[in-house]
Structures are given as C-alpha cells and as structure tokens.
C-alpha atoms as a PDB file:
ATOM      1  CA  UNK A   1     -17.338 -96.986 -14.986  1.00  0.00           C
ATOM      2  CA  UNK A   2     -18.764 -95.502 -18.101  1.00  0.00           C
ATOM      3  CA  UNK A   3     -22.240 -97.861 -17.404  1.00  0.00           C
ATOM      4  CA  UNK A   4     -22.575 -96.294 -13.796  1.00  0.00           C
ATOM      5  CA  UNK A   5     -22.671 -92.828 -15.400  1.00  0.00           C
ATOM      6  CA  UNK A   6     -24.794 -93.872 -18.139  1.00  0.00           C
ATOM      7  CA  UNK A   7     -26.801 -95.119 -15.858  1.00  0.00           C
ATOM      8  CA  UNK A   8     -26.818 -91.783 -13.359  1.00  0.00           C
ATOM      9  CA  UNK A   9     -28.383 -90.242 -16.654  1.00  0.00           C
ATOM     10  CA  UNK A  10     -24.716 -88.495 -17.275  1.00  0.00           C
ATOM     11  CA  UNK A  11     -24.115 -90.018 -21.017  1.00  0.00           C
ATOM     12  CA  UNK A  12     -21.174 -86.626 -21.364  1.00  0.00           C
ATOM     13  CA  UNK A  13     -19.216 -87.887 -18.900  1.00  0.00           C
ATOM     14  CA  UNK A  14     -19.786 -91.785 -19.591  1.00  0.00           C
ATOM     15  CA  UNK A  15     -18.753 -91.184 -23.362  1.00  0.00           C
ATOM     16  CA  UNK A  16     -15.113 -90.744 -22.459  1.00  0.00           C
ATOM     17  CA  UNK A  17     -14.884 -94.458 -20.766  1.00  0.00           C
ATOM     18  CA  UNK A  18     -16.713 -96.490 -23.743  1.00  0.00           C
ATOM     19  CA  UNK A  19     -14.467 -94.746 -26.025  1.00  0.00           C
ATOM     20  CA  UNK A  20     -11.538 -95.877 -24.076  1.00  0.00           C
ATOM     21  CA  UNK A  21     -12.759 -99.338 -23.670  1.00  0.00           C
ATOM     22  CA  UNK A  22     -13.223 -99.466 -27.734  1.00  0.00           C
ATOM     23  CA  UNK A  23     -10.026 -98.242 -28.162  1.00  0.00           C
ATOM     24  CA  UNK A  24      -8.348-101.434 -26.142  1.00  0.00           C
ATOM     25  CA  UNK A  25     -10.477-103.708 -27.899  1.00  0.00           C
ATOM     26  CA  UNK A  26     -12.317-102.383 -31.026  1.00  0.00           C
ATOM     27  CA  UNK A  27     -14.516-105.773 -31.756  1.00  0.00           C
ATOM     28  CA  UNK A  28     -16.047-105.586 -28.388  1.00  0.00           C
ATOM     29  CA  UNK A  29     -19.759-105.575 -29.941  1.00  0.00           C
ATOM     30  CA  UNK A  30     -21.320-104.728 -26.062  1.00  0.00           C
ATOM     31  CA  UNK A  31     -19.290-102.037 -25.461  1.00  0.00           C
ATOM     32  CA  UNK A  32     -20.593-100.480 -29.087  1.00  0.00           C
ATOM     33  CA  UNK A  33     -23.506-100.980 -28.331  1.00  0.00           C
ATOM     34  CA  UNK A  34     -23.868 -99.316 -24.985  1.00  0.00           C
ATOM     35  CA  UNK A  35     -21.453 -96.262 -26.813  1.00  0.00           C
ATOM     36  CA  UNK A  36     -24.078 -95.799 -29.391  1.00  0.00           C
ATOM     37  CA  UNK A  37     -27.113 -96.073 -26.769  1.00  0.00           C
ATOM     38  CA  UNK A  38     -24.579 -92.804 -25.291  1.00  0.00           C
ATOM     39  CA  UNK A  39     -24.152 -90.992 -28.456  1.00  0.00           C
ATOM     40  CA  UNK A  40     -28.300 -91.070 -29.175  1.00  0.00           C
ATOM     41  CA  UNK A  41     -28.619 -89.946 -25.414  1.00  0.00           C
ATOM     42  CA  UNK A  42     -26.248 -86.784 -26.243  1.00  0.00           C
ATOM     43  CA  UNK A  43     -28.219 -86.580 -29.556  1.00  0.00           C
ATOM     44  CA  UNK A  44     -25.276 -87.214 -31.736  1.00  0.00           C
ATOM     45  CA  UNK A  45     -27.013 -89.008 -34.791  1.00  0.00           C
ATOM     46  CA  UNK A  46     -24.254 -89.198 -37.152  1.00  0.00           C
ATOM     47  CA  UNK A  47     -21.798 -90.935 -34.200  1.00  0.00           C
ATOM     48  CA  UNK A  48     -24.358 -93.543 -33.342  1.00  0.00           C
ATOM     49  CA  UNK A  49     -25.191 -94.458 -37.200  1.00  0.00           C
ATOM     50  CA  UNK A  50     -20.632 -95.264 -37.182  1.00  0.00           C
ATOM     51  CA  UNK A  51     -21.274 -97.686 -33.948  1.00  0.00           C
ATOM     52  CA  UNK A  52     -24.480 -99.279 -36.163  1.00  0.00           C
ATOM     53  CA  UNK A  53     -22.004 -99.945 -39.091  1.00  0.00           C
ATOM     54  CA  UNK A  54     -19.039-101.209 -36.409  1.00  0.00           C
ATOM     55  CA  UNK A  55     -21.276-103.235 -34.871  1.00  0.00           C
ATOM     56  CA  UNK A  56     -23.062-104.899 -38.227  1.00  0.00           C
ATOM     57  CA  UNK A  57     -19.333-105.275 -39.396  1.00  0.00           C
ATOM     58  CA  UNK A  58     -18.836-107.105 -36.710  1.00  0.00           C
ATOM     59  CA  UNK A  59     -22.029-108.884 -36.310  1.00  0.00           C
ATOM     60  CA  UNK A  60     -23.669-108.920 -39.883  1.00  0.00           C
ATOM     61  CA  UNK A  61     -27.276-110.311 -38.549  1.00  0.00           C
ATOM     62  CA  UNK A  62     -27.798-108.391 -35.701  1.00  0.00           C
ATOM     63  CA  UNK A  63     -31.048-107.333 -35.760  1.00  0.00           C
ATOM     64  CA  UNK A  64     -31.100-104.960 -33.310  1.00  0.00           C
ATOM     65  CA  UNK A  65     -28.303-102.467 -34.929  1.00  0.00           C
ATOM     66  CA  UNK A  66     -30.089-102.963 -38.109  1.00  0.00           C
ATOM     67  CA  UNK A  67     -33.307-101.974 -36.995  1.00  0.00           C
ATOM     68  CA  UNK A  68     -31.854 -98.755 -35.203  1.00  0.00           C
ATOM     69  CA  UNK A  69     -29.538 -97.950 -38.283  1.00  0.00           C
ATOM     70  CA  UNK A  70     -32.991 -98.158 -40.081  1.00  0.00           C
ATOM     71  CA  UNK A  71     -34.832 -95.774 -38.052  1.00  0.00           C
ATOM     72  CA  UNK A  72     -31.871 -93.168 -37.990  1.00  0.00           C
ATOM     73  CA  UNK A  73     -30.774 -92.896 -41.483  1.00  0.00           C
ATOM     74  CA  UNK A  74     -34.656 -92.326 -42.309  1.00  0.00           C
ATOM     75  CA  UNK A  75     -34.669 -89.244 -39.733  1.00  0.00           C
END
C-alpha cells in the first residue's frame, strides 16, 4: 500500500505503511530502501541518512546506500 502512494507522488501518507512494514520485520533491506527514497521525497535529510546506516548494517557493500549516505552527509 505504502508503494501505490509513493507512487501517486503522496510520500506523507505512504510514510506511515513503510514504517509499519519495518516495524514487523526490521532487516527487510527493500522496504528501507523505498522508506528512505520517502523520507528524501518529504525532505527529511536526517531520517533518510538512519535508513542509509540500517540498510549498510544490514548490507555492508551496498553500493547504492553508500553512495547516497555520501552525497547527504556532504549537504
């Protein structure tokens, strides 16, 4: 549900359903990711640098959280 809002371009109300579905399974590395691509829609920097360091916990050589971590701590 929270993808089909997402995708609607309505990241406020598709927050609430990713951070549901993380809180049933918290090493779900997809459903981070698509919760961080949320929290940079809504502009919320800080929240989407925590998924980064979830998701690199989880998955130490993914490349692509490391390259967005990157890019927003140097912002």
């Amino acid at each position: 549900m929270g993808s089909v809002f997402y995708i609607v371009d309505d990241s406020k109300k598709a927050l609430p359903y990713f951070e549901k579905s993380f809180q049933l399974n918290d090493s779900d590395v997809e459903t981070l990711s698509l919760k961080t691509n949320v929290h940079l829609s809504l502009e919320q920097k800080d929240e989407a640098i925590d998924c980064c360091y979830r998701i690199l916990k989880l998955q130490p050589k993914n490349s692509e959280a490391k390259e967005l971590l990157e890019t927003l701590e140097n912002l």
